[in-house]
Protein backbone atom coordinates (compact mmCIF):
# COMPACT_ATOMS: atom_id res chain seq x y z
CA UNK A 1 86.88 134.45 84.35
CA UNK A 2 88.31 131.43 82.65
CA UNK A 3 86.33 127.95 82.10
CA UNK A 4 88.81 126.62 85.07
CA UNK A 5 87.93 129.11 87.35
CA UNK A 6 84.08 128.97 87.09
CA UNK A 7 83.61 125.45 87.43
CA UNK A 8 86.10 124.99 90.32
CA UNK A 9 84.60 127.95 92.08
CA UNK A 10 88.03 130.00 92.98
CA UNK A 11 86.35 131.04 96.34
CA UNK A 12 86.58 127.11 97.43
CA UNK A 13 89.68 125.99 95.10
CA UNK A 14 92.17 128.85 94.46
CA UNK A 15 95.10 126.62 94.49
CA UNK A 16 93.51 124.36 91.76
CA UNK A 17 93.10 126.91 89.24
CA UNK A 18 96.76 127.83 87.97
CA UNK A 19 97.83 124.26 87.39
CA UNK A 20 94.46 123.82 85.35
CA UNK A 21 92.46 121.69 87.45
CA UNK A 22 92.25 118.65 90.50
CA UNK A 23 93.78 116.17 88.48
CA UNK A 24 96.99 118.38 87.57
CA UNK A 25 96.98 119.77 91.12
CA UNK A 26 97.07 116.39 92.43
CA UNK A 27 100.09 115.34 90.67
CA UNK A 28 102.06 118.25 91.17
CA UNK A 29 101.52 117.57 95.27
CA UNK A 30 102.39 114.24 94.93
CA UNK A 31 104.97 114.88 92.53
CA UNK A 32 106.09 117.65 95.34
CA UNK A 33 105.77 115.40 98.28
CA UNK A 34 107.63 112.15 96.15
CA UNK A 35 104.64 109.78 96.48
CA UNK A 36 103.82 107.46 93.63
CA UNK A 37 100.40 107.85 92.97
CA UNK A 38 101.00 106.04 89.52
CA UNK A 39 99.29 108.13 86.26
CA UNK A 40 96.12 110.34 86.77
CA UNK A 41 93.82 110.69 84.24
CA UNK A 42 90.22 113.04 84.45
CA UNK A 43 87.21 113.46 81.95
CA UNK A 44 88.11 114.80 78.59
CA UNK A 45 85.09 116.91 78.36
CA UNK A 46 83.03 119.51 80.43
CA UNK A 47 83.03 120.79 83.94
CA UNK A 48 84.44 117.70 84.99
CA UNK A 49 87.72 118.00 83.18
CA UNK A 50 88.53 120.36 85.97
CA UNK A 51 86.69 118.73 89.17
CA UNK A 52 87.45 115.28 88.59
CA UNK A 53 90.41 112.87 89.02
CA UNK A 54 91.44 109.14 88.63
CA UNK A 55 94.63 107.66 89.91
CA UNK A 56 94.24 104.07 88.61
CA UNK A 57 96.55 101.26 89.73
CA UNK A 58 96.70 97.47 89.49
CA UNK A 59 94.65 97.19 92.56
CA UNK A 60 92.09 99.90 91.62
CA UNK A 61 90.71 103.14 90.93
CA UNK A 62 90.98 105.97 93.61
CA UNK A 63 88.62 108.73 92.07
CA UNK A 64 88.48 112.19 93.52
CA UNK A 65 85.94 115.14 93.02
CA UNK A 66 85.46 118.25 94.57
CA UNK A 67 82.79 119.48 97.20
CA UNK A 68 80.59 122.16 95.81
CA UNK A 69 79.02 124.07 99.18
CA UNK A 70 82.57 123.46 101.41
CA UNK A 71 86.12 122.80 100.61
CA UNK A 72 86.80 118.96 100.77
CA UNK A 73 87.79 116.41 98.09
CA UNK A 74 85.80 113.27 98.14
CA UNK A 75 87.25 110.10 97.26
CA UNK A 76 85.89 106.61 96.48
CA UNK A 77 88.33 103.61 96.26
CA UNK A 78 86.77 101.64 93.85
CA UNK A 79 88.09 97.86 93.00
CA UNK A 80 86.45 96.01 89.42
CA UNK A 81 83.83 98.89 89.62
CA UNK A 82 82.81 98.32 92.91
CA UNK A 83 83.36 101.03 95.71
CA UNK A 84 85.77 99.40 98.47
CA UNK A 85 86.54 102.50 100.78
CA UNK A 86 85.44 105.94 101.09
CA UNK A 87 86.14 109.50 102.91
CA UNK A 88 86.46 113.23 102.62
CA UNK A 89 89.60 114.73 102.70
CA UNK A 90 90.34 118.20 103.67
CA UNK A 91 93.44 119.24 102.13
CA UNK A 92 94.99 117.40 98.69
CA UNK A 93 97.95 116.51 100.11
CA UNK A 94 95.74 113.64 101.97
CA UNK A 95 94.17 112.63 98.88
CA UNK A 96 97.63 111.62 97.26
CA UNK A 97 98.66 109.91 100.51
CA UNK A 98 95.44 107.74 100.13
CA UNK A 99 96.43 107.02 96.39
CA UNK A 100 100.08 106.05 97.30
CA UNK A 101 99.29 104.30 100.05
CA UNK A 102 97.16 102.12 97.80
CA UNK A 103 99.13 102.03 95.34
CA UNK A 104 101.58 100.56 97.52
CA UNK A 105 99.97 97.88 98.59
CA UNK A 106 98.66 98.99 101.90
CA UNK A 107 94.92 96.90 103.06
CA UNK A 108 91.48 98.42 103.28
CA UNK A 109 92.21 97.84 107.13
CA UNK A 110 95.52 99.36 107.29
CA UNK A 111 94.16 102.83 105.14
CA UNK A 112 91.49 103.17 107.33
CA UNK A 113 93.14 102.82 110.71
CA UNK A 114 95.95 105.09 108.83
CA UNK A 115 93.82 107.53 107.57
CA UNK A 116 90.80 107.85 110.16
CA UNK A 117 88.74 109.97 107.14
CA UNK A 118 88.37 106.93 104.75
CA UNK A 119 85.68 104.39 105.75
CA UNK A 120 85.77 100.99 104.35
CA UNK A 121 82.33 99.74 103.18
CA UNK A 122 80.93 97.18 104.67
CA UNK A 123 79.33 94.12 102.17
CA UNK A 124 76.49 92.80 103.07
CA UNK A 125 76.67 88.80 101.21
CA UNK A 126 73.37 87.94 99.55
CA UNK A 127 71.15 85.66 101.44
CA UNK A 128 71.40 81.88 100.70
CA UNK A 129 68.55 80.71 99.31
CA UNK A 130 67.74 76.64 99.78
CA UNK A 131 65.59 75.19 97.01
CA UNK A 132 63.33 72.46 98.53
C-alpha cells in the first residue's frame, strides 16, 4: 500500500489517491468544473502532505482536511489568521465552490446563505473596560 493510500484511508478517499492527495484532487475538480480557486498549496512533509489543502487568495485562506471516522472535508475560512467561516462538506466538488466563491468576492453572508454547510463565526467584541 503506498504512503498516499495509508494516510488517506482508501476505504473513505478512493478518489483522492490516484491524483496523489486532497490538494491535487481539489484542483483537478475545480480545474474540471472551470472555477478559479486561485493556487493550492499543502504541507511539504508527513501525513499531511496528502490530507491537507490551502487555497489562499487576497481575501484569505480556505484550508481543507479530511475526516478520519466518516467521509467529509472540513474547511475553515480563515482571514489574517483568524477563522471567519466554517462547515463540512460532503463531496469536493463543494469545497472548490466555497474557494471560488471566495475567491470571487462573494460575503461571509452571501456563502453562508449560498452554501447552508458553512457557518460564519460569530465574534464576540471584548468588554469595554472604564478606568475610574
Amino acid at each position: 500500500m503506498s504512503d498516499v493510500s495509508t494516510a488517506l484511508g482508501v476505504r473513505l478517499y478512493p478518489d483522492l489517491v490516484e491524483p496523489g492527495g486532497l490538494a491535487p484532487a481539489l484542483v483537478q475538480t475545480a480545474a474540471r468544473h472551470q472555477l478559479d480557486i486561485g493556487r493550492v498549496t499543502a504541507p511539504e512533509q508527513g501525513r499531511s502532505r496528502f490530507t491537507c489543502a490551502e487555497a489562499a487568495s487576497d481575501r484569505g485562506v480556505v484550508c481543507v482536511s479530511l475526516g478520519a471516522q466518516a467521509r467529509y472535508f472540513m474547511i475553515d475560512l480563515r482571514v489574517d489568521g483568524e477563522v471567519q467561516a466554517r462547515g463540512d462538506a460532503t463531496d469536493l466538488l463543494q469545497v472548490a465552490q466555497v474557494a471560488a466563491a471566495w475567491r470571487a468576492g462573494c460575503t461571509l453572508a452571501e456563502l453562508t446563505a449560498r452554501y447552508p454547510f458553512m457557518e460564519e463565526m460569530k465574534r464576540h467584541p471584548a468588554p469595554v473596560v472604564q478606568v475610574q
